[in-house]
C-alpha atoms as a PDB file:
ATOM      1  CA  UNK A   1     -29.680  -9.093 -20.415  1.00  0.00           C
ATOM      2  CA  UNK A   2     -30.346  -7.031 -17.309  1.00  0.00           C
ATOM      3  CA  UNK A   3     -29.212  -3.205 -17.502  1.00  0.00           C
ATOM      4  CA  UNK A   4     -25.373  -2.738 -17.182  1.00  0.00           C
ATOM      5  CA  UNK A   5     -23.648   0.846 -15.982  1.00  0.00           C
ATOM      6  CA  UNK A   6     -20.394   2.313 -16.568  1.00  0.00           C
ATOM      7  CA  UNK A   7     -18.955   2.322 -12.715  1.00  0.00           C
ATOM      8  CA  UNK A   8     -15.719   3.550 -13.281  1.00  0.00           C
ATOM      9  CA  UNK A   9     -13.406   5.478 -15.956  1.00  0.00           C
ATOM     10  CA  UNK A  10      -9.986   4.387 -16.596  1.00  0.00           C
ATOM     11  CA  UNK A  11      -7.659   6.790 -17.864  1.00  0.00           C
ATOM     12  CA  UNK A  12      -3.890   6.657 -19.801  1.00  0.00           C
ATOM     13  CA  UNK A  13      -1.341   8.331 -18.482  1.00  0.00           C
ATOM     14  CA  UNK A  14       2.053   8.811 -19.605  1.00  0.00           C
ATOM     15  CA  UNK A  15       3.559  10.500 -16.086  1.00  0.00           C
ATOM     16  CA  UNK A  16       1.306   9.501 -13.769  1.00  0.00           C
ATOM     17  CA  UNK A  17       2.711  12.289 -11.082  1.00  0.00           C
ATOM     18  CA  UNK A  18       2.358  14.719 -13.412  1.00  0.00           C
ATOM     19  CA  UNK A  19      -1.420  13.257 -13.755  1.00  0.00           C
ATOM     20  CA  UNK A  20      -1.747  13.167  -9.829  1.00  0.00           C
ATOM     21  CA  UNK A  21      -0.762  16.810  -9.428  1.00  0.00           C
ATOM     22  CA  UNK A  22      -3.018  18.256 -12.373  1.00  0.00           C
ATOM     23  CA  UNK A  23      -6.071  16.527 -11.170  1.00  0.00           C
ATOM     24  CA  UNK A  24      -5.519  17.099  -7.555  1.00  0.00           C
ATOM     25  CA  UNK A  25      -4.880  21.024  -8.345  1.00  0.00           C
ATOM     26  CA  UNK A  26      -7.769  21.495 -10.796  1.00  0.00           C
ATOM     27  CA  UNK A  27     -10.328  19.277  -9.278  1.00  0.00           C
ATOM     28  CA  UNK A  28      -9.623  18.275  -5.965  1.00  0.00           C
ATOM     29  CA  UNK A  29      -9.283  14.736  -6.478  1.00  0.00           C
ATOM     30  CA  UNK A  30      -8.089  12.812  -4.373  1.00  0.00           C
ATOM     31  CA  UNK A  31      -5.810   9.608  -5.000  1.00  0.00           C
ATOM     32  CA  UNK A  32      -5.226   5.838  -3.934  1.00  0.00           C
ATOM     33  CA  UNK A  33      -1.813   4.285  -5.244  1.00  0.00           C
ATOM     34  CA  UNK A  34      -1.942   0.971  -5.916  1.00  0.00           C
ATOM     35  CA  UNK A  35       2.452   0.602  -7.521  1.00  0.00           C
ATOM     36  CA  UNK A  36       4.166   2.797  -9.438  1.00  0.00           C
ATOM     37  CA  UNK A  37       1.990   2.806 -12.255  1.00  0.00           C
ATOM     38  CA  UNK A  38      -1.517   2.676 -11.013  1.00  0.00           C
ATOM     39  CA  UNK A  39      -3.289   5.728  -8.980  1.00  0.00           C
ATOM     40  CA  UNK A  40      -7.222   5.250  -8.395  1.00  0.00           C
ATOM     41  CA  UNK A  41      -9.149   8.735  -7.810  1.00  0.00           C
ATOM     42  CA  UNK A  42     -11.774  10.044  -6.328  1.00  0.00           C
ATOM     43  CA  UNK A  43     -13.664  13.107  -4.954  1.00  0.00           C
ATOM     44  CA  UNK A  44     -14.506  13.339  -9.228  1.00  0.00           C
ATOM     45  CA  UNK A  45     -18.356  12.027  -9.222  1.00  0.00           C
ATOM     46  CA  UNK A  46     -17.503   9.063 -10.342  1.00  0.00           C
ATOM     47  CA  UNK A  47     -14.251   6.596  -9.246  1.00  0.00           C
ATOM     48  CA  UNK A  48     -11.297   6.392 -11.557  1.00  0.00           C
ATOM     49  CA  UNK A  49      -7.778   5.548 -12.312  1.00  0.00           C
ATOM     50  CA  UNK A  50      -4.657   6.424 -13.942  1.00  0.00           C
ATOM     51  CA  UNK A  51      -2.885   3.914 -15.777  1.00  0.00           C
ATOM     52  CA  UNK A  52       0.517   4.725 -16.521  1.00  0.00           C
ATOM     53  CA  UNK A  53       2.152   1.064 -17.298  1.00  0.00           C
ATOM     54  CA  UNK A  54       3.267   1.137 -20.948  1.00  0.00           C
ATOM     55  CA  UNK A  55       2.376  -2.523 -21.384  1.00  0.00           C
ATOM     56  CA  UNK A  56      -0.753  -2.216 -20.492  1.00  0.00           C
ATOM     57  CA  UNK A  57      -2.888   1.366 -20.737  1.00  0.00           C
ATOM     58  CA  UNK A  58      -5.337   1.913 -22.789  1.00  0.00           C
ATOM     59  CA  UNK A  59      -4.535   4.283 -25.630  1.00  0.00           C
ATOM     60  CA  UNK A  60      -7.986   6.035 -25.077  1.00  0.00           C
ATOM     61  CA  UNK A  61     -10.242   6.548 -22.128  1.00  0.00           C
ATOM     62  CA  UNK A  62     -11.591   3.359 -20.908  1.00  0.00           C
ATOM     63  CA  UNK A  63     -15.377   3.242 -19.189  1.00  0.00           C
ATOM     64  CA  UNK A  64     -15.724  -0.145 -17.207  1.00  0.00           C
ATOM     65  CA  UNK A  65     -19.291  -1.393 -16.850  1.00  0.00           C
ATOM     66  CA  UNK A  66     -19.991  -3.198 -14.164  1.00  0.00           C
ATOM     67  CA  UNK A  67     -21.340  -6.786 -14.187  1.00  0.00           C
ATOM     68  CA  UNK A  68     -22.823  -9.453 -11.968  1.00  0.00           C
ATOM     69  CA  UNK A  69     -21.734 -12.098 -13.925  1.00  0.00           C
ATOM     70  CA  UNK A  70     -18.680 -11.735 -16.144  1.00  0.00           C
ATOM     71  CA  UNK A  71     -18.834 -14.955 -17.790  1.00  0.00           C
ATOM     72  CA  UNK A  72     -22.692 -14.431 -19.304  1.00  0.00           C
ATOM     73  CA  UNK A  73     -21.775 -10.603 -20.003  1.00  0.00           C
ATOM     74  CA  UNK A  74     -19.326 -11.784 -21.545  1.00  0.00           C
ATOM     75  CA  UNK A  75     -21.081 -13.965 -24.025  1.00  0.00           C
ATOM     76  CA  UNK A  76     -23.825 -11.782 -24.156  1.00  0.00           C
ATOM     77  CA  UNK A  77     -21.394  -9.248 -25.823  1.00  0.00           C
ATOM     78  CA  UNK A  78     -19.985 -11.967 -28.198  1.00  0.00           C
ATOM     79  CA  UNK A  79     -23.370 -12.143 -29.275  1.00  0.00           C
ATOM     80  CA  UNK A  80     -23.736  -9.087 -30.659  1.00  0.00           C
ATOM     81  CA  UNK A  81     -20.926  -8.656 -32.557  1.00  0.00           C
ATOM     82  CA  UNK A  82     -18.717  -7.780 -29.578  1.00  0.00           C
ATOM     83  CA  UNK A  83     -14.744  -8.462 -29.740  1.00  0.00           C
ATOM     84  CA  UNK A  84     -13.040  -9.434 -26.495  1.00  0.00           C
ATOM     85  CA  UNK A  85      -9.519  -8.283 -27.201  1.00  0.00           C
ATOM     86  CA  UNK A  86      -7.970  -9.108 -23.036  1.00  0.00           C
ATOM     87  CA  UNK A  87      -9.725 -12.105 -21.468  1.00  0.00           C
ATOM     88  CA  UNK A  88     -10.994 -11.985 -17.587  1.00  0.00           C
ATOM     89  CA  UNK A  89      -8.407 -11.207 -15.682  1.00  0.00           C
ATOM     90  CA  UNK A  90      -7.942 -10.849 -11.583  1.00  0.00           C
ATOM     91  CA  UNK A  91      -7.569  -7.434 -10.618  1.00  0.00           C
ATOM     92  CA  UNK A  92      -7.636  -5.785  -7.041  1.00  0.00           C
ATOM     93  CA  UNK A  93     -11.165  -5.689  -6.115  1.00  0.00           C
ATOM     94  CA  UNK A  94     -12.557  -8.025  -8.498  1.00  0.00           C
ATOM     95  CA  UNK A  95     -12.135  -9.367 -12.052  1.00  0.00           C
ATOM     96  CA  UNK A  96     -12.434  -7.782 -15.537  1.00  0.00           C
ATOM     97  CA  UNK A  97     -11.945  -8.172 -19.285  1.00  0.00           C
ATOM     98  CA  UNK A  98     -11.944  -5.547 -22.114  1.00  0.00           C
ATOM     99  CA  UNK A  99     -14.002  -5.876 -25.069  1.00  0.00           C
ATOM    100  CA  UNK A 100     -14.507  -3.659 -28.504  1.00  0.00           C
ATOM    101  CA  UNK A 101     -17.856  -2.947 -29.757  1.00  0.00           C
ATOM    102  CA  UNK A 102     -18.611  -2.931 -33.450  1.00  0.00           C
ATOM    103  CA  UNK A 103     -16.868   0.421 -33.998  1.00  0.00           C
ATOM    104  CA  UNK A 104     -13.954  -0.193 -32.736  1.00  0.00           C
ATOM    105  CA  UNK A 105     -13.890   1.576 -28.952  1.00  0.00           C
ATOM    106  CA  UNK A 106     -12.429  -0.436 -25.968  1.00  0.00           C
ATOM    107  CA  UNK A 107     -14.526  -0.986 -23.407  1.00  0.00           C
ATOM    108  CA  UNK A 108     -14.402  -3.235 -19.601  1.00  0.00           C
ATOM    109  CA  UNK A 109     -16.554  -5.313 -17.872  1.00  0.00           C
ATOM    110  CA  UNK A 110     -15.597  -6.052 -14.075  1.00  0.00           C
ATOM    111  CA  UNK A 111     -17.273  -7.930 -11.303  1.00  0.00           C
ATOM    112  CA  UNK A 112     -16.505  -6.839  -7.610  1.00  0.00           C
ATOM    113  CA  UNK A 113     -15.268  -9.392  -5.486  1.00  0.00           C
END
Protein backbone atom coordinates (compact mmCIF):
# COMPACT_ATOMS: atom_id res chain seq x y z
CA UNK A 1 0.00 0.00 0.00
CA UNK A 2 1.81 3.13 -1.14
CA UNK A 3 2.15 6.02 1.61
CA UNK A 4 -1.17 7.95 2.20
CA UNK A 5 -1.26 11.78 3.81
CA UNK A 6 -3.80 13.60 5.64
CA UNK A 7 -4.58 16.58 2.93
CA UNK A 8 -7.18 18.25 4.59
CA UNK A 9 -8.97 18.70 8.17
CA UNK A 10 -12.60 18.82 8.44
CA UNK A 11 -14.03 20.49 11.26
CA UNK A 12 -17.82 20.56 13.17
CA UNK A 13 -19.36 23.47 13.59
CA UNK A 14 -22.46 24.33 15.22
CA UNK A 15 -22.73 28.27 13.84
CA UNK A 16 -20.70 28.24 11.13
CA UNK A 17 -20.59 32.36 11.07
CA UNK A 18 -19.70 32.39 14.33
CA UNK A 19 -16.81 29.79 13.13
CA UNK A 20 -16.00 32.11 10.05
CA UNK A 21 -15.50 35.19 12.21
CA UNK A 22 -13.31 33.47 15.05
CA UNK A 23 -10.97 31.94 12.61
CA UNK A 24 -10.76 34.83 10.31
CA UNK A 25 -10.02 37.22 13.50
CA UNK A 26 -7.53 34.91 15.25
CA UNK A 27 -5.78 33.43 12.33
CA UNK A 28 -6.34 35.13 9.28
CA UNK A 29 -8.02 32.53 7.46
CA UNK A 30 -9.53 33.01 4.81
CA UNK A 31 -12.90 31.27 3.56
CA UNK A 32 -14.67 29.62 0.43
CA UNK A 33 -18.56 28.99 0.91
CA UNK A 34 -19.76 26.27 -0.71
CA UNK A 35 -24.16 26.61 0.89
CA UNK A 36 -25.19 27.51 3.98
CA UNK A 37 -23.59 24.92 5.82
CA UNK A 38 -20.24 24.33 4.30
CA UNK A 39 -17.20 27.04 4.46
CA UNK A 40 -13.68 25.64 3.16
CA UNK A 41 -10.54 27.66 4.67
CA UNK A 42 -7.44 28.53 4.01
CA UNK A 43 -4.38 30.78 4.66
CA UNK A 44 -4.12 27.91 7.93
CA UNK A 45 -1.06 25.60 6.55
CA UNK A 46 -3.10 23.20 5.63
CA UNK A 47 -6.84 23.42 3.68
CA UNK A 48 -9.95 22.90 5.71
CA UNK A 49 -13.61 23.14 6.24
CA UNK A 50 -16.38 23.85 8.47
CA UNK A 51 -19.19 21.63 8.51
CA UNK A 52 -22.12 22.96 10.07
CA UNK A 53 -25.08 20.59 8.55
CA UNK A 54 -26.59 18.72 11.52
CA UNK A 55 -27.18 15.64 9.40
CA UNK A 56 -24.07 15.26 8.48
CA UNK A 57 -20.82 16.75 10.65
CA UNK A 58 -18.65 14.91 12.21
CA UNK A 59 -18.92 15.00 15.99
CA UNK A 60 -15.02 15.27 16.20
CA UNK A 61 -12.35 16.66 13.98
CA UNK A 62 -12.11 14.78 10.83
CA UNK A 63 -8.43 14.40 8.92
CA UNK A 64 -9.08 13.24 5.22
CA UNK A 65 -6.21 11.31 3.65
CA UNK A 66 -5.86 11.54 0.37
CA UNK A 67 -5.94 8.60 -2.09
CA UNK A 68 -5.25 7.66 -5.68
CA UNK A 69 -7.50 5.02 -5.73
CA UNK A 70 -10.49 4.98 -3.38
CA UNK A 71 -11.76 1.70 -4.21
CA UNK A 72 -8.23 -0.33 -3.27
CA UNK A 73 -7.76 2.15 -0.17
CA UNK A 74 -10.67 1.27 0.59
CA UNK A 75 -10.20 -2.43 0.83
CA UNK A 76 -6.90 -2.05 1.94
CA UNK A 77 -8.43 -0.50 5.16
CA UNK A 78 -11.06 -3.33 5.42
CA UNK A 79 -8.16 -5.38 5.66
CA UNK A 80 -6.90 -4.33 8.60
CA UNK A 81 -9.59 -4.21 10.71
CA UNK A 82 -10.88 -0.91 9.31
CA UNK A 83 -14.80 -0.01 9.56
CA UNK A 84 -16.27 2.03 6.72
CA UNK A 85 -19.18 3.65 8.48
CA UNK A 86 -20.33 6.32 5.01
CA UNK A 87 -19.60 4.64 1.67
CA UNK A 88 -17.84 6.72 -1.38
CA UNK A 89 -19.67 9.42 -1.96
CA UNK A 90 -19.39 12.44 -4.78
CA UNK A 91 -18.34 15.51 -3.28
CA UNK A 92 -17.17 18.88 -4.95
CA UNK A 93 -13.76 18.23 -6.09
CA UNK A 94 -13.68 14.62 -5.96
CA UNK A 95 -15.06 11.60 -4.06
CA UNK A 96 -14.69 10.35 -0.45
CA UNK A 97 -15.80 7.88 2.21
CA UNK A 98 -15.23 7.85 6.02
CA UNK A 99 -13.88 4.99 7.77
CA UNK A 100 -13.08 4.12 11.71
CA UNK A 101 -9.91 2.57 12.65
CA UNK A 102 -9.73 -0.05 15.35
CA UNK A 103 -10.17 2.51 18.15
CA UNK A 104 -12.90 3.97 17.21
CA UNK A 105 -11.78 7.60 15.47
CA UNK A 106 -13.45 8.68 12.13
CA UNK A 107 -11.36 9.17 9.55
CA UNK A 108 -11.77 10.11 5.25
CA UNK A 109 -10.32 9.01 2.31
CA UNK A 110 -10.94 11.28 -0.90
CA UNK A 111 -9.70 11.16 -4.44
CA UNK A 112 -9.49 14.53 -6.43
CA UNK A 113 -11.27 14.61 -9.50
Amino acid sequence: MPTLKIVYLELPAHDLAASRTFYANLFGWTFQEYGPTYAAFSESGTEGGFNADPAERTKAPLPVIESHNLEETEQDILKAGGKITLPIFIFPGGRRFHFTDPAGNELAVMQRE
